[in-house]
C-alpha atoms as a PDB file:
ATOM      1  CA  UNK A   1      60.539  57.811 168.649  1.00  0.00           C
ATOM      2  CA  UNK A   2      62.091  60.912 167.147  1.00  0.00           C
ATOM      3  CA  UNK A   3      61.131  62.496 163.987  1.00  0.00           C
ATOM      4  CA  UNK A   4      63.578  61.580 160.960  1.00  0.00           C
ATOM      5  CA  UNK A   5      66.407  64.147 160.073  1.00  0.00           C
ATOM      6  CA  UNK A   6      66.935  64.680 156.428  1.00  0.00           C
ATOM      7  CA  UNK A   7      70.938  65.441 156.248  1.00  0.00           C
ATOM      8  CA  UNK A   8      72.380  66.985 152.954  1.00  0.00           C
ATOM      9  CA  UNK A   9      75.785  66.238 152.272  1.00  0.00           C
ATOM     10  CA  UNK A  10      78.224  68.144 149.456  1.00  0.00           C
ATOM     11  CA  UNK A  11      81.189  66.713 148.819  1.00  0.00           C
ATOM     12  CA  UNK A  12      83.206  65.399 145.711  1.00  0.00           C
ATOM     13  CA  UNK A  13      86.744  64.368 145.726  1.00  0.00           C
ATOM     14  CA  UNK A  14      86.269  63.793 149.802  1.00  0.00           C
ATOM     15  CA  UNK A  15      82.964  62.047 149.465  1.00  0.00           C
ATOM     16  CA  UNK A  16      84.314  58.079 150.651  1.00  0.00           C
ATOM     17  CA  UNK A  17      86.498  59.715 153.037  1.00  0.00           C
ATOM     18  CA  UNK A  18      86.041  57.866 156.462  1.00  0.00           C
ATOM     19  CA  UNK A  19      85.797  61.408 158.408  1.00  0.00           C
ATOM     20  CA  UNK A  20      83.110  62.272 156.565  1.00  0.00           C
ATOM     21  CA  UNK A  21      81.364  58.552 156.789  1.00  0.00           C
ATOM     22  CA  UNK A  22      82.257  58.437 160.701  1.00  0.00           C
ATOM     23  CA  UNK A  23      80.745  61.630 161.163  1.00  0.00           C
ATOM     24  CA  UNK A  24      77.302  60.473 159.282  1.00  0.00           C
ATOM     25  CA  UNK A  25      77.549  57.680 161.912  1.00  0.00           C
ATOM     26  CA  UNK A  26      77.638  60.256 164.550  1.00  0.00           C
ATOM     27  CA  UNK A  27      74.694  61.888 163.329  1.00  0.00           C
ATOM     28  CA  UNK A  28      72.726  58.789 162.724  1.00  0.00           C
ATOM     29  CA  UNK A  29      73.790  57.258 166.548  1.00  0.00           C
ATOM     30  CA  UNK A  30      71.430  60.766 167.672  1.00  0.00           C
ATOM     31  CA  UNK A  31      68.408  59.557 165.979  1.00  0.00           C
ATOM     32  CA  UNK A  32      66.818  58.054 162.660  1.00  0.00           C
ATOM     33  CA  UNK A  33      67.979  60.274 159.761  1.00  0.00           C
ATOM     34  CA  UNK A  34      68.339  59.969 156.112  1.00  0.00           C
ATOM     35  CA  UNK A  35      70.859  61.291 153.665  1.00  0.00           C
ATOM     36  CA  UNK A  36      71.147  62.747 150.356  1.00  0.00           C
ATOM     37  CA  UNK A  37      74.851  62.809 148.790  1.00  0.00           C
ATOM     38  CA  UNK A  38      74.849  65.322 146.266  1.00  0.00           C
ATOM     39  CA  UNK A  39      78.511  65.086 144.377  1.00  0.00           C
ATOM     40  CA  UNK A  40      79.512  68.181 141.879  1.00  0.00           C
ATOM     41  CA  UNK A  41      81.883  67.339 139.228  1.00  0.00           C
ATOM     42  CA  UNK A  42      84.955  68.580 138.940  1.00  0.00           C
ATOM     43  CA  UNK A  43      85.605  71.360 136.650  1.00  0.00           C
ATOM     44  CA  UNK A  44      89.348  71.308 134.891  1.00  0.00           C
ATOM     45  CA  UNK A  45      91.871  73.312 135.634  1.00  0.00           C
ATOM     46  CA  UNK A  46      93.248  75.447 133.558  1.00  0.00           C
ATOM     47  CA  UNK A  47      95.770  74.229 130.834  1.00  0.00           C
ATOM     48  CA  UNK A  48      94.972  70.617 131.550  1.00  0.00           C
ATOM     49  CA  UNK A  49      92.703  68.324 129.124  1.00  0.00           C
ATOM     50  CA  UNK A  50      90.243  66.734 131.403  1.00  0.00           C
ATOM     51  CA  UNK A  51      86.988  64.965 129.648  1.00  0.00           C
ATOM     52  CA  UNK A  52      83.740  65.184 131.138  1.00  0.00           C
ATOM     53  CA  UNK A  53      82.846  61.253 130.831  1.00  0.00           C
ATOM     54  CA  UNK A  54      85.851  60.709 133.059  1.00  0.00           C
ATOM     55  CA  UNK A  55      85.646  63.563 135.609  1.00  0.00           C
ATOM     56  CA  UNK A  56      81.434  62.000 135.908  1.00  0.00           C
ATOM     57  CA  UNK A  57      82.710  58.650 136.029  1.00  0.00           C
ATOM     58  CA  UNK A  58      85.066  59.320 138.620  1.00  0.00           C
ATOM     59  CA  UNK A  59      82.789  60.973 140.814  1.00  0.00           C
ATOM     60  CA  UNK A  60      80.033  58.136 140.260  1.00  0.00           C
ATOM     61  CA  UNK A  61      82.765  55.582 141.551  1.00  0.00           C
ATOM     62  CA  UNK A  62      83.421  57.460 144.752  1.00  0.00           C
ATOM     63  CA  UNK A  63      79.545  58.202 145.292  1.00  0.00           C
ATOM     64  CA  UNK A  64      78.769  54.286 145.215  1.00  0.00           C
ATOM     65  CA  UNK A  65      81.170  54.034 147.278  1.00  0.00           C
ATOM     66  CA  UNK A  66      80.221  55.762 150.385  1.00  0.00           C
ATOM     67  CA  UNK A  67      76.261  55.084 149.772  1.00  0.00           C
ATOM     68  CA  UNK A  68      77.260  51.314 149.658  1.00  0.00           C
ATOM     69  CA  UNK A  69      79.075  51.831 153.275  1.00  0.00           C
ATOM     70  CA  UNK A  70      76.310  54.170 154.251  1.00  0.00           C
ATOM     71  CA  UNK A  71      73.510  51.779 153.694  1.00  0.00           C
ATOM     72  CA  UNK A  72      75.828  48.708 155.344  1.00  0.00           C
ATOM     73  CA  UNK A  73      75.208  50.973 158.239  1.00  0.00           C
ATOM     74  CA  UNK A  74      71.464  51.184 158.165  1.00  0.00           C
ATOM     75  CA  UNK A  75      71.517  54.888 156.973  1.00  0.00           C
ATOM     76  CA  UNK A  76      69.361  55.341 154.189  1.00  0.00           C
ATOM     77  CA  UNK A  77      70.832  57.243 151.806  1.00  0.00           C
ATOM     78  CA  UNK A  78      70.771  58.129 147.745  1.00  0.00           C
ATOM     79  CA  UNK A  79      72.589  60.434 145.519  1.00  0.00           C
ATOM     80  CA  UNK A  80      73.801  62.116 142.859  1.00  0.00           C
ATOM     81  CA  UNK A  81      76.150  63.379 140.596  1.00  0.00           C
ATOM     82  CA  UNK A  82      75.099  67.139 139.124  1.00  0.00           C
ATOM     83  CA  UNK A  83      77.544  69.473 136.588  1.00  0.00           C
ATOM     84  CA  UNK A  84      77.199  72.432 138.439  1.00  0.00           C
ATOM     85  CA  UNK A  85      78.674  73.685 141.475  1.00  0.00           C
ATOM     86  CA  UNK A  86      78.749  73.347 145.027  1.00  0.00           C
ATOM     87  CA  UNK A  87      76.591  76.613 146.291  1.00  0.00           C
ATOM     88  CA  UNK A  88      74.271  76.247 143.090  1.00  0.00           C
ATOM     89  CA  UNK A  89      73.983  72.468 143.953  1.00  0.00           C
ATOM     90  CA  UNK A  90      72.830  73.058 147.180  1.00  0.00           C
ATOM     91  CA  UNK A  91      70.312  75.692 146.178  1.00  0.00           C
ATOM     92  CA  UNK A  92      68.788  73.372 143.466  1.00  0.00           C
ATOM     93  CA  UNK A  93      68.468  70.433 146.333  1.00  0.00           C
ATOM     94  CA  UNK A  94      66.659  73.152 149.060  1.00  0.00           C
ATOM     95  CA  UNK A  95      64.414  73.746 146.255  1.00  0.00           C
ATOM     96  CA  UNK A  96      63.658  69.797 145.337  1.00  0.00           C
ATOM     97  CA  UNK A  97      62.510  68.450 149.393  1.00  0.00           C
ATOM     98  CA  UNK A  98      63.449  70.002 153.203  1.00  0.00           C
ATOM     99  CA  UNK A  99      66.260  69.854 154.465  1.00  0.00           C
ATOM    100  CA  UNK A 100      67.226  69.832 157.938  1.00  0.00           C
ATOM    101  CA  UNK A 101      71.214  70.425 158.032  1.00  0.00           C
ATOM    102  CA  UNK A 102      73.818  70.411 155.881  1.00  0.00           C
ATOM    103  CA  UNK A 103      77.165  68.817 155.799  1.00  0.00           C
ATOM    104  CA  UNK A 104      79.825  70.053 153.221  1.00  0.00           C
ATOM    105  CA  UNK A 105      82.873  68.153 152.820  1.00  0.00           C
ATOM    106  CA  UNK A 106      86.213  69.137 151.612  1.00  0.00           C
ATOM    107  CA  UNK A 107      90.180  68.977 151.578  1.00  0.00           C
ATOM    108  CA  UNK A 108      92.158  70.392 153.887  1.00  0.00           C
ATOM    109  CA  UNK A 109      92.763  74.259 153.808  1.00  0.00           C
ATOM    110  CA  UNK A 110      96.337  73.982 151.886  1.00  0.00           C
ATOM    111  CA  UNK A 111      94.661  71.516 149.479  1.00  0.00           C
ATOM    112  CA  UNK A 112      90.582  72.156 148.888  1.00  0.00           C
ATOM    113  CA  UNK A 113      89.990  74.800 145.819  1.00  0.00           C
ATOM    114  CA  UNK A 114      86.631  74.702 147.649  1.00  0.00           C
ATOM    115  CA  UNK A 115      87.745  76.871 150.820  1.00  0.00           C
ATOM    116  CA  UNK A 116      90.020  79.011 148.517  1.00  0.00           C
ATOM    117  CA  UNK A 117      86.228  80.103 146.826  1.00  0.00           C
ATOM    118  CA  UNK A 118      84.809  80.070 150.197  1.00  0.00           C
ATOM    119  CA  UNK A 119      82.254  78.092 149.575  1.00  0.00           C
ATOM    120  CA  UNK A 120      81.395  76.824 153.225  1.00  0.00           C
ATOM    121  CA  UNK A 121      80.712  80.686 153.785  1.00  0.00           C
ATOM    122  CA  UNK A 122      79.078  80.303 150.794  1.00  0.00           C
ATOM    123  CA  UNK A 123      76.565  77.745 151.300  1.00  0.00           C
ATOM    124  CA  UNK A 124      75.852  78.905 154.749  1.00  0.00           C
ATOM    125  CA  UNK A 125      74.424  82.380 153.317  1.00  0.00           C
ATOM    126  CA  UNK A 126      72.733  80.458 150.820  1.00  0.00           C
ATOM    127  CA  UNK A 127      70.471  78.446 153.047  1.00  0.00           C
ATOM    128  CA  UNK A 128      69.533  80.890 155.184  1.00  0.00           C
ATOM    129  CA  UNK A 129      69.062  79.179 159.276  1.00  0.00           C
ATOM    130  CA  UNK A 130      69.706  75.567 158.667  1.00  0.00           C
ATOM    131  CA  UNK A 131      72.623  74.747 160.154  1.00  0.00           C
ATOM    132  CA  UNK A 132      75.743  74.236 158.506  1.00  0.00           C
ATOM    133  CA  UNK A 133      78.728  71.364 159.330  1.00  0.00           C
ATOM    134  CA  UNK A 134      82.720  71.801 157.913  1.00  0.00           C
ATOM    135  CA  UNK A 135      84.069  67.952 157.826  1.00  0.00           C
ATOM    136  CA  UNK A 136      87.678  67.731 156.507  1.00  0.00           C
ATOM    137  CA  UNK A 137      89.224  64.996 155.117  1.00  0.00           C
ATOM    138  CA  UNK A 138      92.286  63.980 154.509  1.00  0.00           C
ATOM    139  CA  UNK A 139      92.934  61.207 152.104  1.00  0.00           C
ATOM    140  CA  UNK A 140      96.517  62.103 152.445  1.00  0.00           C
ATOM    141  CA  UNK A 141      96.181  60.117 155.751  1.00  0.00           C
ATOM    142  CA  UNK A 142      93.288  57.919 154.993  1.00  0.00           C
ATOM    143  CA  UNK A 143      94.030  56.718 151.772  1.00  0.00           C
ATOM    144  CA  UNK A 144      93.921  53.236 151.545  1.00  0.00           C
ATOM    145  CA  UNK A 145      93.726  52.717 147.553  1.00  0.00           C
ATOM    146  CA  UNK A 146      95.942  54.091 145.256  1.00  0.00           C
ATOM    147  CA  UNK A 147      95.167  55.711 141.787  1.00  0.00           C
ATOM    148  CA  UNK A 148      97.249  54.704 139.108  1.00  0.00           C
ATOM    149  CA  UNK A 149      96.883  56.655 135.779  1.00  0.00           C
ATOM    150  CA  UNK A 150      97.922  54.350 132.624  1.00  0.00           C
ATOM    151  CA  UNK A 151      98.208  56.306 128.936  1.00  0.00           C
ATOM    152  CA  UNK A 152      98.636  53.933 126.372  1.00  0.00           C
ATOM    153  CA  UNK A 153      96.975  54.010 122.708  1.00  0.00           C
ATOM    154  CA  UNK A 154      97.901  51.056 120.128  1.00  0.00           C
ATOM    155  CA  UNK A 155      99.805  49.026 123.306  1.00  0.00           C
ATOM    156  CA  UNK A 156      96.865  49.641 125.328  1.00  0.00           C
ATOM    157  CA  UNK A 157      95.692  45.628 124.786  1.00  0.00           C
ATOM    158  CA  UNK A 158      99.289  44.197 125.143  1.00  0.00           C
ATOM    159  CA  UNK A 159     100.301  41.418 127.303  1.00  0.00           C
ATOM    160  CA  UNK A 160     103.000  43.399 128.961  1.00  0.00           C
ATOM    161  CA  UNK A 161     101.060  46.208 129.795  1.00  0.00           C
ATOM    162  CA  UNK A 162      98.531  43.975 130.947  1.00  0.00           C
ATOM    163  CA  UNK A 163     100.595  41.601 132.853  1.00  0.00           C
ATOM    164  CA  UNK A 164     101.763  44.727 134.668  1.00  0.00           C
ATOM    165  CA  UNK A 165      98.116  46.099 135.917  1.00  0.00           C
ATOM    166  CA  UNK A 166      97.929  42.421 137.208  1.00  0.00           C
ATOM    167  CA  UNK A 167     101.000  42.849 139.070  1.00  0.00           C
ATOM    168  CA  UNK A 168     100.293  46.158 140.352  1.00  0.00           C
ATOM    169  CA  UNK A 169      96.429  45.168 141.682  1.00  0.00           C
ATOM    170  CA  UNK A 170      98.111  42.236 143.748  1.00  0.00           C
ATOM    171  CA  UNK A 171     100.387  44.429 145.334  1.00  0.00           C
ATOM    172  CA  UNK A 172      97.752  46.389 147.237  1.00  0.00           C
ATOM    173  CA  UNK A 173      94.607  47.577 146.590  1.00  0.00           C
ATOM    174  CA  UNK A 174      94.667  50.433 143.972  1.00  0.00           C
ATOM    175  CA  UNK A 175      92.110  52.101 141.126  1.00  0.00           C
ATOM    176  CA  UNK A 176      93.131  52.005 137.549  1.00  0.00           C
ATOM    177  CA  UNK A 177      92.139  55.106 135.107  1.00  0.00           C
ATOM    178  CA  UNK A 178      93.120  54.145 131.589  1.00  0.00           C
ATOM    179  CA  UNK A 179      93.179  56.961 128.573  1.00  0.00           C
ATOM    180  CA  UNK A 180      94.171  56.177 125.168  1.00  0.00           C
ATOM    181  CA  UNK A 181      94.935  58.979 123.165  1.00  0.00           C
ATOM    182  CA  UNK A 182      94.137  58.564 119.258  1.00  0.00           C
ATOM    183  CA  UNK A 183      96.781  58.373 117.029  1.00  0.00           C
ATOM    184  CA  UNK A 184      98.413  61.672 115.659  1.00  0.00           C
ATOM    185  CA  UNK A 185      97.800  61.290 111.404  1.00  0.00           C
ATOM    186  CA  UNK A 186     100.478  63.379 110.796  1.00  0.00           C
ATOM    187  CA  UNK A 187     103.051  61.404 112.181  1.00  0.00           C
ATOM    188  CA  UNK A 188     101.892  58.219 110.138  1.00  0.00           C
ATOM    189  CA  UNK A 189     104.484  55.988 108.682  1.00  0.00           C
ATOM    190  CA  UNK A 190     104.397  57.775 104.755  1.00  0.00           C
ATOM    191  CA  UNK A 191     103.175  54.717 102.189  1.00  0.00           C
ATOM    192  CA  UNK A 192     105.625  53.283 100.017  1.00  0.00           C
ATOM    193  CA  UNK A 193     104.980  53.630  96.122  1.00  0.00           C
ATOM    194  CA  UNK A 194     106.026  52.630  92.587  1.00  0.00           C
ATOM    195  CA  UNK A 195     107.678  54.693  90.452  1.00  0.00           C
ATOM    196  CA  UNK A 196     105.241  56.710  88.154  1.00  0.00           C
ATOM    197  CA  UNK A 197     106.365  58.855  84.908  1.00  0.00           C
ATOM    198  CA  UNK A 198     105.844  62.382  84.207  1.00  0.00           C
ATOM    199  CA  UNK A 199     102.554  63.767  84.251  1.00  0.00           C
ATOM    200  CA  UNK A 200     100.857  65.179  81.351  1.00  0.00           C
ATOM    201  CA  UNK A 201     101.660  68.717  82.743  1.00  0.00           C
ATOM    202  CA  UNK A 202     105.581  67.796  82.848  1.00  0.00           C
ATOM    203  CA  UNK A 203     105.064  65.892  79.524  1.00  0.00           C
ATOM    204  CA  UNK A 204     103.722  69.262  77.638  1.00  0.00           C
ATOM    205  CA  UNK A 205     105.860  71.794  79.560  1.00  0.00           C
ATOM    206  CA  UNK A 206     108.536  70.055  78.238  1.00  0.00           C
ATOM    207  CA  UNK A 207     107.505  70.001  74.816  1.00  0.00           C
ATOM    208  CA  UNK A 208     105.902  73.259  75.570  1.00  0.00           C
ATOM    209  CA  UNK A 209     102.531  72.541  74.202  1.00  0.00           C
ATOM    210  CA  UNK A 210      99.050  73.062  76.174  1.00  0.00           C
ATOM    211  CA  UNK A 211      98.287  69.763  78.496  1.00  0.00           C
ATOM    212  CA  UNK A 212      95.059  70.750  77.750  1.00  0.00           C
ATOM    213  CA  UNK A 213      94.607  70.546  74.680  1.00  0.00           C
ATOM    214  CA  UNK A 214      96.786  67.307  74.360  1.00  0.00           C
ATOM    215  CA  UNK A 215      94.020  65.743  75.938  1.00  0.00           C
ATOM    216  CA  UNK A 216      92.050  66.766  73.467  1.00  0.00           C
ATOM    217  CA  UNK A 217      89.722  69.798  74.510  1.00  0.00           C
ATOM    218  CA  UNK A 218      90.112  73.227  75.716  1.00  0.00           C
ATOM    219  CA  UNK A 219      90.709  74.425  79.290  1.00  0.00           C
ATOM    220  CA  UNK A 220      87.486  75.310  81.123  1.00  0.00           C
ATOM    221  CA  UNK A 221      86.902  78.472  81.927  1.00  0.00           C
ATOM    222  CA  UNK A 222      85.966  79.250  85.973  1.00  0.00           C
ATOM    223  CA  UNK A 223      82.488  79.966  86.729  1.00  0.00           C
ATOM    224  CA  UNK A 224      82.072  83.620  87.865  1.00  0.00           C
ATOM    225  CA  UNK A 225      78.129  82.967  89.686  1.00  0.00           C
ATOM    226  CA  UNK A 226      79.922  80.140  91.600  1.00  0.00           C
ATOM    227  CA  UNK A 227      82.873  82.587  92.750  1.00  0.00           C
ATOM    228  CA  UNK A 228      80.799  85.243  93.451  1.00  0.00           C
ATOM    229  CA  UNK A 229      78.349  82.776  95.582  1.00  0.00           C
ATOM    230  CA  UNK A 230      81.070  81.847  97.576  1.00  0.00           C
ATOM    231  CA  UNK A 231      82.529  84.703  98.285  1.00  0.00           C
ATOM    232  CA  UNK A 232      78.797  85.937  99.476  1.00  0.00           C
ATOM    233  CA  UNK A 233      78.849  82.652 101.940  1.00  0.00           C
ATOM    234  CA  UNK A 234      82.414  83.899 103.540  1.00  0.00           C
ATOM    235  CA  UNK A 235      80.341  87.431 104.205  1.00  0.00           C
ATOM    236  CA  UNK A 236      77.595  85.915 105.566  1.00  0.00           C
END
């Protein structure tokens, strides 16, 4: 019987895409090996809001994913999701166990930010003689769920908007990402109130006598320690 094969795969956005699964088939179909899915996050792109709990979550969904299908296969395999990226990634998992090849998954050329950062290239200087497979995937072709994006805040546990994700997950088989924004204070309907009469201020500048001392007792003077303290705090 042949010795076990420990494969190392890298991939995020590709990492439950069947051309990378069938080619973990492949590998397994040579001999017993086991697999370690290591899954960067995604880092957002500049000008868009993108928080961290959903990029992680995302990439935890798709990681499940293909270790569930992995292990239906009788291919051992584990993984995990790290916030760094792809070359460091790899160098931190050479340094953890052996490794006996490497598989990196990505987009296609026009699509994968990884091969615009050459980061096959990359990897392949970083570990040194192991050997080093390119699977591409595209989910352009493969994709059999669809992701549907829903923004909603105050709505966001309405019937209609409910009764529509219903609709929607009968139709065919799709992946719902829900963000509610919170609510903007400014824009706040402005509370209603009574009418109210002058103030004292009004009341003695029309009068033109000191509100002050109407209220019986004399303005109070500011505290020059406290201004000066604060004034040190802005400095320091």
């Amino acid at each position: 019987m042949s010795e076990e094969r420990h494969v190392l795969v890298v991939a995020n956005e590709t990492v439950a895409g069947s051309s990378l699964i069938e080619a973990l088939k492949q590998h397994a179909a040579q001999g017993p090996i086991r697999v370690t899915v290591v899954c960067p996050i995604n880092q957002p792109r500049h000008g868009h809001v993108v928080y961290e709990d959903t990029r992680r979550a995302s990439a935890h969904r798709r990681l499940e994913g293909t270790l569930a299908v992995l292990q239906e296969a009788g291919v051992p395999a584990h993984g995990l999701v790290v916030d760094t990226d792809p070359v460091s990634a790899v160098r931190d998992a050479l340094e953890l166990e052996d490794v006996d090849e490497v598989i990196v998954s990505t987009h296609r050329q026009q699509k994968s930010g990884w091969l615009r950062r050459d980061v096959v290239d990359r990897i392949r200087a970083a570990v040194g003689g192991i050997p080093v497979e390119h699977v591409v995937v595209d989910l352009d072709e493969e994709r059999a769920e669809a992701n549907v994006l829903v923004i909603a805040n105050e709505t966001v546990l309405g019937d209609p908007l409910l009764d529509r994700i219903r609709a929607r997950a009968q139709a065919s088989s799709a992946s719902f990402l829900i963000i509610s924004p919170q609510s903007d204070p400014h824009h706040l309907p402005a509370k209603r109130s009574g009418s109210v009469g002058p103030s004292p201020g009004r009341a003695a500048a029309a009068t033109g006598a000191d509100p002050a001392s109407q209220r019986g007792h004399r303005r109070p003077r500011p505290d020059r320690r406290s201004r000066s303290l604060h004034r040190g705090d802005e400095r320091g």
